[in-house]
C-alpha atoms as a PDB file:
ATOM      1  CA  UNK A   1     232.292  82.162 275.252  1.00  0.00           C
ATOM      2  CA  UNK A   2     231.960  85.957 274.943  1.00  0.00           C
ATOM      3  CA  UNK A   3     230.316  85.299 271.379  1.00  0.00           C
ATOM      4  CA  UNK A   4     227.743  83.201 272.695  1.00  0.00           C
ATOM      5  CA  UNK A   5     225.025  86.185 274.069  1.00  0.00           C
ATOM      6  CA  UNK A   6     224.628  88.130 271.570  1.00  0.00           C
ATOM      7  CA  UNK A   7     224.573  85.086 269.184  1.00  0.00           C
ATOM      8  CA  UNK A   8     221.355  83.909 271.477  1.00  0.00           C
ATOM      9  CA  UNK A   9     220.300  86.873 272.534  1.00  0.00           C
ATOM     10  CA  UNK A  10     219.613  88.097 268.694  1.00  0.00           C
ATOM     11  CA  UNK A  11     218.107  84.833 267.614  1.00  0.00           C
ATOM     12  CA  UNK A  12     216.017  84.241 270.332  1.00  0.00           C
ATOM     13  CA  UNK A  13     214.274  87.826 270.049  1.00  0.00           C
ATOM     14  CA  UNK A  14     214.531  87.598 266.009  1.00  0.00           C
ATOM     15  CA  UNK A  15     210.476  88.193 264.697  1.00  0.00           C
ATOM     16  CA  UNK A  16     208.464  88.343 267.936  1.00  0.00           C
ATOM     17  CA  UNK A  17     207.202  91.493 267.245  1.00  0.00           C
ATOM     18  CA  UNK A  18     205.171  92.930 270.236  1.00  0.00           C
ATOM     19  CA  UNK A  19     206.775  90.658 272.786  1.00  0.00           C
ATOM     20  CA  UNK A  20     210.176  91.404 271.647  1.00  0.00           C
ATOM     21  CA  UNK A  21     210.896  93.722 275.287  1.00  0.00           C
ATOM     22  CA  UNK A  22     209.548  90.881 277.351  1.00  0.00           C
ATOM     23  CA  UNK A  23     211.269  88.452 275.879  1.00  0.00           C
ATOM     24  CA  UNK A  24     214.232  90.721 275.660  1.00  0.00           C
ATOM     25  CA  UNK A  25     213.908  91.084 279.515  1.00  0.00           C
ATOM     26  CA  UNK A  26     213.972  87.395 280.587  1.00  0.00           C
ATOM     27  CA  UNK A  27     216.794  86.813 278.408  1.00  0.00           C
ATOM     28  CA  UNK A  28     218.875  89.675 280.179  1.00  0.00           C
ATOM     29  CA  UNK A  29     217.614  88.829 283.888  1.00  0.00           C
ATOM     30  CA  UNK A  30     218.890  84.959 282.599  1.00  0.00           C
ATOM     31  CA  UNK A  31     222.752  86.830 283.269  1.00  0.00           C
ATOM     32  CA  UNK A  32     222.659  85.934 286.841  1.00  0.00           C
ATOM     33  CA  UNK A  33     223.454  82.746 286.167  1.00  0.00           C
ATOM     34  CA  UNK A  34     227.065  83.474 285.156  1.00  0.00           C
ATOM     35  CA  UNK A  35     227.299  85.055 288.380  1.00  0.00           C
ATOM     36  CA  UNK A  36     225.070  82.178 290.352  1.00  0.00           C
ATOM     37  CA  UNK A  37     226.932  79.161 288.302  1.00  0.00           C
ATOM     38  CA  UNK A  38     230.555  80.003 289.493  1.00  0.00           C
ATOM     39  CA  UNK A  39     229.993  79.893 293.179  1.00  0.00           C
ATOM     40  CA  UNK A  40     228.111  76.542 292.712  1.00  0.00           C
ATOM     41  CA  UNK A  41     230.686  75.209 291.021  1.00  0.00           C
ATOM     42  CA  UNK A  42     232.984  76.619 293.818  1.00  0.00           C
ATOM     43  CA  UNK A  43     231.210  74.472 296.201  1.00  0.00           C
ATOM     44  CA  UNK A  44     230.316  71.552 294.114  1.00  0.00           C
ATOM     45  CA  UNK A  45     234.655  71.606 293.505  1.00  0.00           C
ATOM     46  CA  UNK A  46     235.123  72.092 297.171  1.00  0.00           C
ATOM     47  CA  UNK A  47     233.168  69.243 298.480  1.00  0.00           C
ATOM     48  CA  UNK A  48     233.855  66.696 295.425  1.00  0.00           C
ATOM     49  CA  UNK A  49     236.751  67.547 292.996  1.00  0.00           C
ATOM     50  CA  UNK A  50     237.354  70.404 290.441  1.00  0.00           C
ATOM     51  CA  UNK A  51     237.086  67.706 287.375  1.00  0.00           C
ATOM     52  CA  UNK A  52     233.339  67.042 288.729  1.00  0.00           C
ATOM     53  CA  UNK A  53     232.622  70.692 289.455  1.00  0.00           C
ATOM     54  CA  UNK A  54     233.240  71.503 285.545  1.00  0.00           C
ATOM     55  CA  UNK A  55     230.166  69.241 284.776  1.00  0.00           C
ATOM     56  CA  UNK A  56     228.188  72.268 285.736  1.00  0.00           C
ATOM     57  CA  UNK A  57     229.299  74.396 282.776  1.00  0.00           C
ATOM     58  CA  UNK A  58     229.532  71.200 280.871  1.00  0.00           C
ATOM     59  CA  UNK A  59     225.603  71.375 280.989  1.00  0.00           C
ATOM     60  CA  UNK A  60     225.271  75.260 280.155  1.00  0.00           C
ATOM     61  CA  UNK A  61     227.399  74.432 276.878  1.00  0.00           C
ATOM     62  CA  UNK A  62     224.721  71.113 276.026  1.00  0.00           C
ATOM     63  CA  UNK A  63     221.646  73.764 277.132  1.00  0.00           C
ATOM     64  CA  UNK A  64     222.923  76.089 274.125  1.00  0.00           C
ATOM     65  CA  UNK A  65     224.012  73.382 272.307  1.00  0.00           C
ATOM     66  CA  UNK A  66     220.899  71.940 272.088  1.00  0.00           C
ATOM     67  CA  UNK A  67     218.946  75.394 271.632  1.00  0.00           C
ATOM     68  CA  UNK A  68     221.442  75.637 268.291  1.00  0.00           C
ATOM     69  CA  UNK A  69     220.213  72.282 267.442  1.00  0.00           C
ATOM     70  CA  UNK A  70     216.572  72.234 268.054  1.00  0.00           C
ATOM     71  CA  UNK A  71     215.371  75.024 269.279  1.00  0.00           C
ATOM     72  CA  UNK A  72     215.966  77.673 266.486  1.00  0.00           C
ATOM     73  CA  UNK A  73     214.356  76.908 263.484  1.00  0.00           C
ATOM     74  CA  UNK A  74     214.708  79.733 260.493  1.00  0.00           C
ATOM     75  CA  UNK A  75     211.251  80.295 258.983  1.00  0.00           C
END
């Protein structure tokens, strides 16, 4: 998973010229989620089950998945 920033990270600010720092900056503020998604998946596991809780991650891997997919296009 390590791999998977800077992979995004350098595509998704490839060619944007003068909005290169704010996009930059959304994409670093978009961290917090690593540190937001494991407490919800804390309490998602604690209420439910830990097999249902890793359907929140699940859906972070389809997000990039699909941004690998679709969302980059190489002009």
């Amino acid at each position: 998973m390590s791999i998977m920033f800077p992979t995004i990270f350098s595509l998704g600010v490839k060619d944007l010229g003068g909005q290169t720092k704010r996009a930059s900056s959304y994409m670093v503020a978009a961290i917090v989620g690593g540190a937001v998604l494991p407490y919800v998946m804390g309490i998602f596991a604690e209420h439910t089950s830990t097999a249902l809780a890793y359907l929140f991650p699940t859906g972070c891997f389809g997000v990039v998945a699909l941004y690998a997919w679709r969302g980059y296009r190489v002009r």
